[in-house]
C-alpha atoms as a PDB file:
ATOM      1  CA  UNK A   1      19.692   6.193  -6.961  1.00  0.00           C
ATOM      2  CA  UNK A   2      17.910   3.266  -5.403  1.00  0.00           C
ATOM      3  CA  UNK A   3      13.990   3.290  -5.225  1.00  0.00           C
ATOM      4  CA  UNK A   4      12.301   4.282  -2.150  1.00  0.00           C
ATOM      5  CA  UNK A   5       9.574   4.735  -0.654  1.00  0.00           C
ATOM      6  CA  UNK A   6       8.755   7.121   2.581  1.00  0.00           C
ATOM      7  CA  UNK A   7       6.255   8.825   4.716  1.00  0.00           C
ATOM      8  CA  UNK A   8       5.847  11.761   6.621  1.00  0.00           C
ATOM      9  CA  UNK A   9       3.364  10.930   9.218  1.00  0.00           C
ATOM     10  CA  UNK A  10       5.667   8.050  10.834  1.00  0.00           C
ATOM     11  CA  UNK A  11       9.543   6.825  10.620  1.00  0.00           C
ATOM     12  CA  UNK A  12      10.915   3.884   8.601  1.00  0.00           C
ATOM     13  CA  UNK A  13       9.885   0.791  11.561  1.00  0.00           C
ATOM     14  CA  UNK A  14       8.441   3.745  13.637  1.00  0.00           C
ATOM     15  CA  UNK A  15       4.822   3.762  15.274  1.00  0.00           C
ATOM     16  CA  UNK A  16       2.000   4.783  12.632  1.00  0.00           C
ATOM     17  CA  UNK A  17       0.050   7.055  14.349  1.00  0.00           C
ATOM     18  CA  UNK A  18      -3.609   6.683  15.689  1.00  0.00           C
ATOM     19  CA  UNK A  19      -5.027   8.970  12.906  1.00  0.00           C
ATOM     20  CA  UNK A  20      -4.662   6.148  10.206  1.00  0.00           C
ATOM     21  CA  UNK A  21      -5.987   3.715  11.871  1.00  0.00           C
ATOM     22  CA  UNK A  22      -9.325   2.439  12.829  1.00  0.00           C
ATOM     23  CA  UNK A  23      -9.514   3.751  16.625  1.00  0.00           C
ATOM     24  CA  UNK A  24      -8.559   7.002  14.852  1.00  0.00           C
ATOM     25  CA  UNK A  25      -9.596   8.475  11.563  1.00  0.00           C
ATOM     26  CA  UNK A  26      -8.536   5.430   9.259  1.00  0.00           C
ATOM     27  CA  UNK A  27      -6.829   7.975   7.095  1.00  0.00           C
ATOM     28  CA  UNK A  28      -4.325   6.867   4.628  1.00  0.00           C
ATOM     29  CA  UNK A  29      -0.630   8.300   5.696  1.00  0.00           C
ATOM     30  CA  UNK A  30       1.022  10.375   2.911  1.00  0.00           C
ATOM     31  CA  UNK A  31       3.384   8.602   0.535  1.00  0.00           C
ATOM     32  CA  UNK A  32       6.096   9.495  -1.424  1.00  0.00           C
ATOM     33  CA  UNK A  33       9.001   7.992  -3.173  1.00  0.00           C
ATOM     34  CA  UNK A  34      11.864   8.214  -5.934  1.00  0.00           C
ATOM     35  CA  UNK A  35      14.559   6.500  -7.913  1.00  0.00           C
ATOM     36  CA  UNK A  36      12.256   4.476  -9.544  1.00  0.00           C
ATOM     37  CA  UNK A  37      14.340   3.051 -12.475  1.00  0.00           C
ATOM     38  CA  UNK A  38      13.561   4.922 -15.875  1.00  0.00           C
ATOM     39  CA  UNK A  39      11.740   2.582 -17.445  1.00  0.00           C
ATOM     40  CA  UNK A  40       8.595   2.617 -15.151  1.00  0.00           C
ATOM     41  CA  UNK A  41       5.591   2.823 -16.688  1.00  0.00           C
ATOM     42  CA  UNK A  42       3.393   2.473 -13.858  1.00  0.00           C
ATOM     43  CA  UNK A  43       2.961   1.660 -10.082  1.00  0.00           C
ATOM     44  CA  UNK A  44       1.267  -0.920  -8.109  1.00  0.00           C
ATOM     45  CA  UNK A  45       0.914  -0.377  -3.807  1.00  0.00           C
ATOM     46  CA  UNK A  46       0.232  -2.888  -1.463  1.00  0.00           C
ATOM     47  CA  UNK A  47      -0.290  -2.828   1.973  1.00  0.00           C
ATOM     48  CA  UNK A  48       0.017  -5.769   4.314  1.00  0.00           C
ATOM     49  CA  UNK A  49       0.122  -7.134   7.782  1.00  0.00           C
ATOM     50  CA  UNK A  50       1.942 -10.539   7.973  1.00  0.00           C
ATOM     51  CA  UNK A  51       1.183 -10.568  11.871  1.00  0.00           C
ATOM     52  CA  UNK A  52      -2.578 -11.237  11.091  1.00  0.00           C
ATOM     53  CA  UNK A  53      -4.025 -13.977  13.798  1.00  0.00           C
ATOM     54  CA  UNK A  54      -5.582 -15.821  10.535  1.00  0.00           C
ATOM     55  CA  UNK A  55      -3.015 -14.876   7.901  1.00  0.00           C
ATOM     56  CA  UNK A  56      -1.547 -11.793   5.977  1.00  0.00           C
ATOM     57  CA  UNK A  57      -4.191  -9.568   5.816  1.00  0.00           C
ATOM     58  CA  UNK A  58      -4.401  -6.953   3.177  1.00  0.00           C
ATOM     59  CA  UNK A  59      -5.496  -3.130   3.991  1.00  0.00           C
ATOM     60  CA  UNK A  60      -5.036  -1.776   0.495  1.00  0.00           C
ATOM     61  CA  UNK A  61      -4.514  -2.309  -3.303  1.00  0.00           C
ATOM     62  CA  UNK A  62      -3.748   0.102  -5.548  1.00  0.00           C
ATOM     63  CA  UNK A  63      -2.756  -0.063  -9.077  1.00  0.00           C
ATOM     64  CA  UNK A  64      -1.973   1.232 -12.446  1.00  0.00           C
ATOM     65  CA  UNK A  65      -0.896   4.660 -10.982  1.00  0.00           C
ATOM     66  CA  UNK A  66       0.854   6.447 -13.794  1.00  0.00           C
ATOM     67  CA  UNK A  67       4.773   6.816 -13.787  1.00  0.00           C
ATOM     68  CA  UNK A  68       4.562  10.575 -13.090  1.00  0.00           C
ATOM     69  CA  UNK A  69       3.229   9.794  -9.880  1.00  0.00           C
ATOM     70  CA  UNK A  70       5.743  10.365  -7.309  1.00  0.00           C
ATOM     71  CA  UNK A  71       3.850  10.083  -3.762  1.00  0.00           C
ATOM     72  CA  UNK A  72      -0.360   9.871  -2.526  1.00  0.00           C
ATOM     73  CA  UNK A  73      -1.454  12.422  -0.252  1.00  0.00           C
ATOM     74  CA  UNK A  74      -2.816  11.830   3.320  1.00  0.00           C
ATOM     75  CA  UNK A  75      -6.187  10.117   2.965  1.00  0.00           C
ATOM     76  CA  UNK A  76      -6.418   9.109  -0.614  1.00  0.00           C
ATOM     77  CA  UNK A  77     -10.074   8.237  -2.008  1.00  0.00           C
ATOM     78  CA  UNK A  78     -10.690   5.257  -4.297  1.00  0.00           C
ATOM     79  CA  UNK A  79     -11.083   6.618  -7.765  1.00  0.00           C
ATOM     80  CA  UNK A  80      -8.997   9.883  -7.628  1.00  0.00           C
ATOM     81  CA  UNK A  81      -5.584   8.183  -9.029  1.00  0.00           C
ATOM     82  CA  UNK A  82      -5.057   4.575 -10.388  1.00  0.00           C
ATOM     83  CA  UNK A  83      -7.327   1.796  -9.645  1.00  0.00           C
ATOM     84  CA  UNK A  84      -8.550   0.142  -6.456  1.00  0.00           C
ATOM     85  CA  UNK A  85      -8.669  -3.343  -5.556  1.00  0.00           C
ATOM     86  CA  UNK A  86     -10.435  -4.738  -2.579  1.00  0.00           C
ATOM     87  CA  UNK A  87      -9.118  -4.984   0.839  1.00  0.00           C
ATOM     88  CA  UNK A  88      -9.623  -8.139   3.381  1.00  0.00           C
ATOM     89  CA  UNK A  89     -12.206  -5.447   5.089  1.00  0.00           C
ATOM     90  CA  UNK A  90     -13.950  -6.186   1.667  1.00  0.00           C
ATOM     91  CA  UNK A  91     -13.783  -2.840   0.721  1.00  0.00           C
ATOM     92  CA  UNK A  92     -12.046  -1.087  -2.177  1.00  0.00           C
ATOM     93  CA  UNK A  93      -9.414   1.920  -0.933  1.00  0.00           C
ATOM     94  CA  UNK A  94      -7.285   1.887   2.384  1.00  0.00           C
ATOM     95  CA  UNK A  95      -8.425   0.307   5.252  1.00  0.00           C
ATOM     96  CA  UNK A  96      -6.153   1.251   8.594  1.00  0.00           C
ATOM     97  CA  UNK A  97      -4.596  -1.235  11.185  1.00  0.00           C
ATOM     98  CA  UNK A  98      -7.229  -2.261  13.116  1.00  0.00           C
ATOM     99  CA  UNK A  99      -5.413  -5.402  14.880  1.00  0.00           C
ATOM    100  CA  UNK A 100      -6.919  -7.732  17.486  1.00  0.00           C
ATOM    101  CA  UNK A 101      -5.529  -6.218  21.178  1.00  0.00           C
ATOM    102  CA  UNK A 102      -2.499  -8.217  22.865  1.00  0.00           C
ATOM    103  CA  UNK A 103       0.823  -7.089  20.585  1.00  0.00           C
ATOM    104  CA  UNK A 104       2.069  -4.844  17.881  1.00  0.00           C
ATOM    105  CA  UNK A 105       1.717  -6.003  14.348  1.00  0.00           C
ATOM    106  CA  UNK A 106       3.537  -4.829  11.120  1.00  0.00           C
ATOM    107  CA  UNK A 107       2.303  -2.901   8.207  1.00  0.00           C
ATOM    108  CA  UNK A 108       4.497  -3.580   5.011  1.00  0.00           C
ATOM    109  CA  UNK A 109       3.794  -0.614   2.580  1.00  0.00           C
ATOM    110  CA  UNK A 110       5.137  -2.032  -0.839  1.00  0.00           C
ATOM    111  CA  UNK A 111       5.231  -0.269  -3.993  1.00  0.00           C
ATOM    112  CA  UNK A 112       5.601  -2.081  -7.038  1.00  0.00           C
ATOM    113  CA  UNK A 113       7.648  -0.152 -10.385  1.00  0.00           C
ATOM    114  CA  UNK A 114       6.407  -1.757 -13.224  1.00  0.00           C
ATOM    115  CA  UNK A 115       7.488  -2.244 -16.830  1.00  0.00           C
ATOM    116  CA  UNK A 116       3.591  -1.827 -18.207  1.00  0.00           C
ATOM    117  CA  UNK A 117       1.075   1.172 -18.503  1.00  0.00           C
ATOM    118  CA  UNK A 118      -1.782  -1.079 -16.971  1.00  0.00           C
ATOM    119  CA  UNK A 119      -1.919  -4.617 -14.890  1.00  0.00           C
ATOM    120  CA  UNK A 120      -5.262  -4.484 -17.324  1.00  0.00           C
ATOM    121  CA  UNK A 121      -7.345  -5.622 -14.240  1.00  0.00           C
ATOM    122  CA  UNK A 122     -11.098  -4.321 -13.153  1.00  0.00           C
ATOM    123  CA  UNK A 123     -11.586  -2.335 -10.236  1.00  0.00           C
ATOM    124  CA  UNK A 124     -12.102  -4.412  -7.002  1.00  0.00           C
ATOM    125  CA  UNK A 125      -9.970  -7.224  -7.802  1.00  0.00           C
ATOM    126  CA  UNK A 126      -8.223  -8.826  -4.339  1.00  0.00           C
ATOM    127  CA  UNK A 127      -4.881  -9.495  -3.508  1.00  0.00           C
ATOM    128  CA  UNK A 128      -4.320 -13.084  -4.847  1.00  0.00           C
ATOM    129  CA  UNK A 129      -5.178 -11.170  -8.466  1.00  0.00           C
ATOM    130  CA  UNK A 130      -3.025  -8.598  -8.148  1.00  0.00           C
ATOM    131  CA  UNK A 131       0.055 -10.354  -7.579  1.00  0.00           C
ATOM    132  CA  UNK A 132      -0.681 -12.445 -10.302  1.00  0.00           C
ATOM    133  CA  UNK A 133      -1.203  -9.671 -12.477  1.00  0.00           C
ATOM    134  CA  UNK A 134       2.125  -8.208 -11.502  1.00  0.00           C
ATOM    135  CA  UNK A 135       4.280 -11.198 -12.058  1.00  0.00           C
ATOM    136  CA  UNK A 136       6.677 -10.740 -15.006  1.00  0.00           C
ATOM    137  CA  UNK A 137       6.504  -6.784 -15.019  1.00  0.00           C
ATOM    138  CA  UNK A 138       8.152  -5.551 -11.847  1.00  0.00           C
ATOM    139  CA  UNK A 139      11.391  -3.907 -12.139  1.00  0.00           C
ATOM    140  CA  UNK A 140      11.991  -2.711  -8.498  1.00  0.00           C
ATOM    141  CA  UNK A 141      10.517  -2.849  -4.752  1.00  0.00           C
ATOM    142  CA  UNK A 142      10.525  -0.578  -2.553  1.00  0.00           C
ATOM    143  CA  UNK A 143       9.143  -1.490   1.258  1.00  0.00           C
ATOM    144  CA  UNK A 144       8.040   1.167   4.535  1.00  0.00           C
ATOM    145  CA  UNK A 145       7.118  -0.556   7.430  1.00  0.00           C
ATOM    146  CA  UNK A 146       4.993   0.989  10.024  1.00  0.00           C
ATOM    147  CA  UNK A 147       4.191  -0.729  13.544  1.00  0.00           C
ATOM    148  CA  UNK A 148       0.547  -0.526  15.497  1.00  0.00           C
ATOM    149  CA  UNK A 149      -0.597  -1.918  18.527  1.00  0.00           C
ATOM    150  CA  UNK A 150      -4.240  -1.615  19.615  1.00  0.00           C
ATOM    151  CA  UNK A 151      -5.283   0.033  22.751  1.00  0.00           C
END
């Protein structure tokens, strides 16, 4: 079974509705995913938008989420499962698409199997961390891209 990762609130490439973003509630969308190969012992999300006038910007770091997690509900809070690191909004937790008006940008959601119980990082750390932390433990990828456009 291959590993992969889905959401209810929009389709694989599909539009990610107003709700989780900032014109709307800037609610995380629920998560889910399976076929994580057996020997995960943890999870690692990141959220990007490589369409970003100054750069991939990052809306949300997550980490050392145990192995029996299989999905996040809508609108996850920052200290209820795994750790938090600090978005580019320079806040810890999700932070919506909230692009500049004049085109539709991408939101890579990418979740991160890992061979370790913990990335044995702080809370807060940012994204240039993270990956670090991450290199030599992941066993599998699994991407969901979402599309926004601002109004």
């Amino acid at each position: 079974m291959a590993f992969k990762l889905f959401s209810n609130a929009f389709s694989e490439g599909g539009w990610i509705p107003e709700l989780h973003s900032c014109q709307g509630a800037d609610l995380s969308p629920s998560l889910e995913w399976s076929g994580a190969p057996p020997e995960t012992l943890s999870y690692a999300l990141i959220l990007e938008d490589p369409d970003a006038p100054a750069g991939t910007w990052c809306h949300w770091l997550l980490y050392d989420l145990g192995a029996k997690v299989q999905g996040l509900a809508q609108g996850y809070k920052p200290g209820s499962l795994g750790t938090s690191g600090t978005n580019d909004f320079g806040k810890p937790g999700y932070g919506g698409p909230c692009p500049p008006k004049g085109g539709p940008h991408r939101y890579f959601f990418k979740l991160h199997a890992l061979a370790t119980h913990t990335l044995g990082l702080p809370a807060g750390v940012k994204r240039a961390e993270l990956l670090k932390a991450l290199q030599g433990h992941v066993l599998a990828e699994a991407r969901y891209m979402g599309r926004f456009e601002r109004r």
